[in-house]
Structures are given as structure tokens and as C-alpha cells.
C-alpha atoms as a PDB file:
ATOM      1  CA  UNK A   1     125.688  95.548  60.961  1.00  0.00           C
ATOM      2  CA  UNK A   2     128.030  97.791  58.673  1.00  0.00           C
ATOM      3  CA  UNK A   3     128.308  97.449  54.592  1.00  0.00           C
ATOM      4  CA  UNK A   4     131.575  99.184  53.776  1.00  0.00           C
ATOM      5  CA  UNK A   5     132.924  97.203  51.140  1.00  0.00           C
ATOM      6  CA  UNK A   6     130.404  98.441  48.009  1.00  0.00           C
ATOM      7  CA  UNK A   7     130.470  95.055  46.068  1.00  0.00           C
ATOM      8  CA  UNK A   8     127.936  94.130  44.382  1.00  0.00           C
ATOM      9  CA  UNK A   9     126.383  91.438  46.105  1.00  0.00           C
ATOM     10  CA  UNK A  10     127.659  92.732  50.030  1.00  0.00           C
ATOM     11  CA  UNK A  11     124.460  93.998  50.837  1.00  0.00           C
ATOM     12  CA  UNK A  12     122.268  90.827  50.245  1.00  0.00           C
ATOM     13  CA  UNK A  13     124.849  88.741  51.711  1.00  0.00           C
ATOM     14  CA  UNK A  14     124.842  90.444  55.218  1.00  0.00           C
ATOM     15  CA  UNK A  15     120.594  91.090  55.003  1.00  0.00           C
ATOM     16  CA  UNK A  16     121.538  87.025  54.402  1.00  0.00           C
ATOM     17  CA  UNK A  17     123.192  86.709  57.698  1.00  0.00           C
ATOM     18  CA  UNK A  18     121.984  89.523  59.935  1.00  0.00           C
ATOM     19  CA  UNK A  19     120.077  88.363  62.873  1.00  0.00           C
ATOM     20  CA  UNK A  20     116.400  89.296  63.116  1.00  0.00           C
ATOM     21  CA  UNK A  21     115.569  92.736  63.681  1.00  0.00           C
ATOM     22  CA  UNK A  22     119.191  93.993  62.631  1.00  0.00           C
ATOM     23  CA  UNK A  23     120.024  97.326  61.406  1.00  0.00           C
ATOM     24  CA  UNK A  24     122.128  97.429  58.111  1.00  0.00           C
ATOM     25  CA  UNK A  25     123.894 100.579  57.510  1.00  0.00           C
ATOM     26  CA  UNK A  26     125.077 100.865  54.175  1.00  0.00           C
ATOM     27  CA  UNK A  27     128.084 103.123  53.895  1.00  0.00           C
ATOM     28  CA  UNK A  28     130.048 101.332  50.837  1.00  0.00           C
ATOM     29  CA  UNK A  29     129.395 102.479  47.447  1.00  0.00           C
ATOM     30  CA  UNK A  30     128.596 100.187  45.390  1.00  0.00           C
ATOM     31  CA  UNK A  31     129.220 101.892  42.081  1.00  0.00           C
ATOM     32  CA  UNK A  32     127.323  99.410  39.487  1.00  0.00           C
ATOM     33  CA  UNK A  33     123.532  98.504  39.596  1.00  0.00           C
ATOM     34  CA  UNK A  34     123.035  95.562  42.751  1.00  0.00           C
ATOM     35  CA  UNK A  35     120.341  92.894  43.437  1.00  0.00           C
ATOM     36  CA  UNK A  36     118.955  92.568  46.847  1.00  0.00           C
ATOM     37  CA  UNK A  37     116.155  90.273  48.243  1.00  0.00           C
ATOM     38  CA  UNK A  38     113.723  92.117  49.701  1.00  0.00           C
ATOM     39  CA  UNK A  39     111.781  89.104  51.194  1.00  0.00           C
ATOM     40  CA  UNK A  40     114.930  88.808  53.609  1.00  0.00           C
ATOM     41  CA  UNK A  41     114.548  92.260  54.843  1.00  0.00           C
ATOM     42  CA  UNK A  42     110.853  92.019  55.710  1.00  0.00           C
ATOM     43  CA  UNK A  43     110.972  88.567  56.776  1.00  0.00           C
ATOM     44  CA  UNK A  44     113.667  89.285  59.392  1.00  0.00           C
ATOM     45  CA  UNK A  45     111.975  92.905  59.754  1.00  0.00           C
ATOM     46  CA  UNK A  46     115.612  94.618  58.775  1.00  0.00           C
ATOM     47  CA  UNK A  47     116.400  98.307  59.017  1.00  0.00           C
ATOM     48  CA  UNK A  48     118.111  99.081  56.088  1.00  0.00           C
ATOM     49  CA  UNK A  49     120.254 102.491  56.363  1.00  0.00           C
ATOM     50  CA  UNK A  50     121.811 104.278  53.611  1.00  0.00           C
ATOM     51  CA  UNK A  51     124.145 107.047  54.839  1.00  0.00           C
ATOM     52  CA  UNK A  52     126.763 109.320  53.655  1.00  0.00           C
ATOM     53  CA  UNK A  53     128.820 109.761  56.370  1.00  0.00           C
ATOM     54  CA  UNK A  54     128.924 113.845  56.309  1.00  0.00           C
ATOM     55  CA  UNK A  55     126.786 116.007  56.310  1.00  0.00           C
ATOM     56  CA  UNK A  56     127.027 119.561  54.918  1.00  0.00           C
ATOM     57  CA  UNK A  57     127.147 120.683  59.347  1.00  0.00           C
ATOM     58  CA  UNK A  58     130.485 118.632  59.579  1.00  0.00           C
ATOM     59  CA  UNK A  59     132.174 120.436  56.680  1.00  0.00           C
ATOM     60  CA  UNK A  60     130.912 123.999  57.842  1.00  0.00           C
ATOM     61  CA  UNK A  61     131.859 123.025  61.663  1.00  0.00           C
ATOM     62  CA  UNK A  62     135.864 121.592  60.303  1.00  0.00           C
ATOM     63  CA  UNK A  63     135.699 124.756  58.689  1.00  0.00           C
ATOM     64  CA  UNK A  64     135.530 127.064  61.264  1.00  0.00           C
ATOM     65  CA  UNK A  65     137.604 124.876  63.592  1.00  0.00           C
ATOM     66  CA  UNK A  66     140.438 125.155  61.105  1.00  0.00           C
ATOM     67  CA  UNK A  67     139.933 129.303  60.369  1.00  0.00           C
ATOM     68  CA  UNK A  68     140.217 129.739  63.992  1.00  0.00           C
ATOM     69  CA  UNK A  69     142.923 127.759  65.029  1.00  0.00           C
ATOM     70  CA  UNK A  70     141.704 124.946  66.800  1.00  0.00           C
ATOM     71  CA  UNK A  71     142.628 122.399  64.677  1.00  0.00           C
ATOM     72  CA  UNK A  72     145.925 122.794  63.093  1.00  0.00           C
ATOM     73  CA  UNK A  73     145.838 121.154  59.789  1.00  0.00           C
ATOM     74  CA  UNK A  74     149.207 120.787  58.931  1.00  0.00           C
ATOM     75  CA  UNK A  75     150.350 118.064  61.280  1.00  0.00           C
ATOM     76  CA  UNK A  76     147.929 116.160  59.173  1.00  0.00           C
ATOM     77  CA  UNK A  77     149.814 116.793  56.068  1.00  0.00           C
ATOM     78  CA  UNK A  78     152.349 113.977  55.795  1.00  0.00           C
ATOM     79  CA  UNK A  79     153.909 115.266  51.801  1.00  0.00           C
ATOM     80  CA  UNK A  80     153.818 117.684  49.015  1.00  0.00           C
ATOM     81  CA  UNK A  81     153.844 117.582  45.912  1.00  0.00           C
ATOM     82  CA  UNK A  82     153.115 119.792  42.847  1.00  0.00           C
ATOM     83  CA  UNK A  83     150.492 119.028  39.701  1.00  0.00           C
ATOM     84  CA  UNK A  84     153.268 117.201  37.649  1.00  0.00           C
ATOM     85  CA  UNK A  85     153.393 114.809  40.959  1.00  0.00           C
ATOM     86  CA  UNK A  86     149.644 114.217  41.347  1.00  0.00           C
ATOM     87  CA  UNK A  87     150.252 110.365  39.901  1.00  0.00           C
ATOM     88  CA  UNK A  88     153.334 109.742  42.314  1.00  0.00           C
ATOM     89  CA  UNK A  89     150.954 111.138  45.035  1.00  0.00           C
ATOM     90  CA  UNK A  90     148.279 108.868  44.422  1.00  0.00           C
ATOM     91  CA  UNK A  91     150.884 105.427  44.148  1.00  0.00           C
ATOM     92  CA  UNK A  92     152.068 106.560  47.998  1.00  0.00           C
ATOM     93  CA  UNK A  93     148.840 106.743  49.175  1.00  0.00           C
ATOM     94  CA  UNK A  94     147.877 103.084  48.357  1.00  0.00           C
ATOM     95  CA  UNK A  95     150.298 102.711  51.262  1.00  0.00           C
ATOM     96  CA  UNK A  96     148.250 103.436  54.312  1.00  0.00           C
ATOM     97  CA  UNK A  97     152.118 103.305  56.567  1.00  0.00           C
ATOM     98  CA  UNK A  98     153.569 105.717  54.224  1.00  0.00           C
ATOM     99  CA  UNK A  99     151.475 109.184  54.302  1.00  0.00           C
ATOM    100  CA  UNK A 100     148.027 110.018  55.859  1.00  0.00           C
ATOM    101  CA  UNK A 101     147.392 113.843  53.721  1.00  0.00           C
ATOM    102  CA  UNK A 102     149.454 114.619  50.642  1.00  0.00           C
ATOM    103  CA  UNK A 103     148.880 118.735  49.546  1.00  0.00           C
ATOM    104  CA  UNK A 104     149.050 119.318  46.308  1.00  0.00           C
ATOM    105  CA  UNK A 105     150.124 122.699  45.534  1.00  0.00           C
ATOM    106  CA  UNK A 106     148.753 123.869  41.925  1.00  0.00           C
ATOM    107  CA  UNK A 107     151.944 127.010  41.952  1.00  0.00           C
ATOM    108  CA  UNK A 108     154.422 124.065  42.432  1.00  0.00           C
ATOM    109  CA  UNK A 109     156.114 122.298  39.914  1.00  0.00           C
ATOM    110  CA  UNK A 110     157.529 119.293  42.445  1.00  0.00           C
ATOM    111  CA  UNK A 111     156.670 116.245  40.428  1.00  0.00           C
ATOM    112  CA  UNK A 112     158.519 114.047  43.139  1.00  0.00           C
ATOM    113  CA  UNK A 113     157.176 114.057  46.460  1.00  0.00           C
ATOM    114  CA  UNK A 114     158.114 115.982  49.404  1.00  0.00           C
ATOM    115  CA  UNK A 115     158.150 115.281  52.995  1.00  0.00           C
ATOM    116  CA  UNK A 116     155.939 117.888  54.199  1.00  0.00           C
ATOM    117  CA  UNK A 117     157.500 121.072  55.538  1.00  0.00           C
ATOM    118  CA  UNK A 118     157.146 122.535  58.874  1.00  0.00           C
ATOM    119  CA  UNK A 119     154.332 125.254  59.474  1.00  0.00           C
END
């Protein structure tokens, strides 16, 4: 079973109804203290896993991908938008339909956002 929502209270609740011998991988972060039972985890014998979900390979390995041309980054890039726009780039990502990877160029001074440009 999967945590990703980091409320508190999400990880007792699924130790709660996660069927004997479950593994609970917690990938939400929780960013306040949270309460768990730990009589539910060893009564039910529970695996609780805490991960990050990269590790210090992945970045190193997307790294080299992109400086050799495998991946090509830019069809990822769905706007643009200078420091002055940072705020306007934040309120269009809340909308997962409208852009995927906003670049925000520190020499620009675009405070409105851009469709992305062609590479």
C-alpha cells in the first residue's frame, strides 16, 4: 500500500486498514509532527517504508542523458516566463491541463507567460 497524500493522520489510517503482512510505503510528506500506532504495525507484522523517490544515481543518470542528447528536454517545456512572472507561473501550474514544465529564465524580464518557443 502507497501513502502519498502527507496528512497527518494518512499513515495510521492505512497501517489501520492494510491487510496482514502489508508493505506501507510512505512517499507523502507529511510536513507537521504525526501519531502512529505502533501496536498495528507489529500486530499485523507491517513493513513500513519511507522513501524519497530519487536517488542522487537518477539525477546524475538524467544528467548525462540530457548532455548527450538522448533526451531532449525542451518538448517538456510547455511556457516561459521571466523572474517578474514567477507568481503567474506558479497560478498555471495548479492546472495540471494547462502546462507540464514552465522555464524560468533569470535574463528575462517576461512577467506574463509565454508559450514555450521552439528549440
Amino acid at each position: 500500500m502507497f501513502e502519498c497524500v502527507g496528512l497527518p493522520g494518512m499513515i495510521d489510517r492505512i497501517m489501520a486498514e492494510a491487510p496482514f503482512g502489508s508493505r506501507v510505503v510512505v512517499a507523502g510528506v507529511c510536513m507537521g509532527t504525526d501519531l502512529i500506532r505502533p501496536l498495528l504495525g507489529i500486530n499485523k507484522e507491517l513493513d513500513l517504508r519511507f522513501v524519497f523517490g530519487y536517488t542522487p544515481l537518477d539525477f546524475r543518470d538524467a544528467l548525462h542523458l540530457l548532455a548527450n542528447g538522448t533526451v531532449r528536454a525542451e518538448r517538456l517545456v510547455t511556457g516561459e516566463v521571466g523572474l517578474p512572472g514567477v507568481a503567474a507561473a506558479f497560478d498555471a501550474l495548479a492546472d495540471p491541463r494547462s502546462h507540464a514544465k514552465i522555464l524560468i529564465d533569470p535574463h528575462s524580464d517576461a512577467a506574463q507567460l509565454q508559450q514555450a518557443r521552439p528549440h
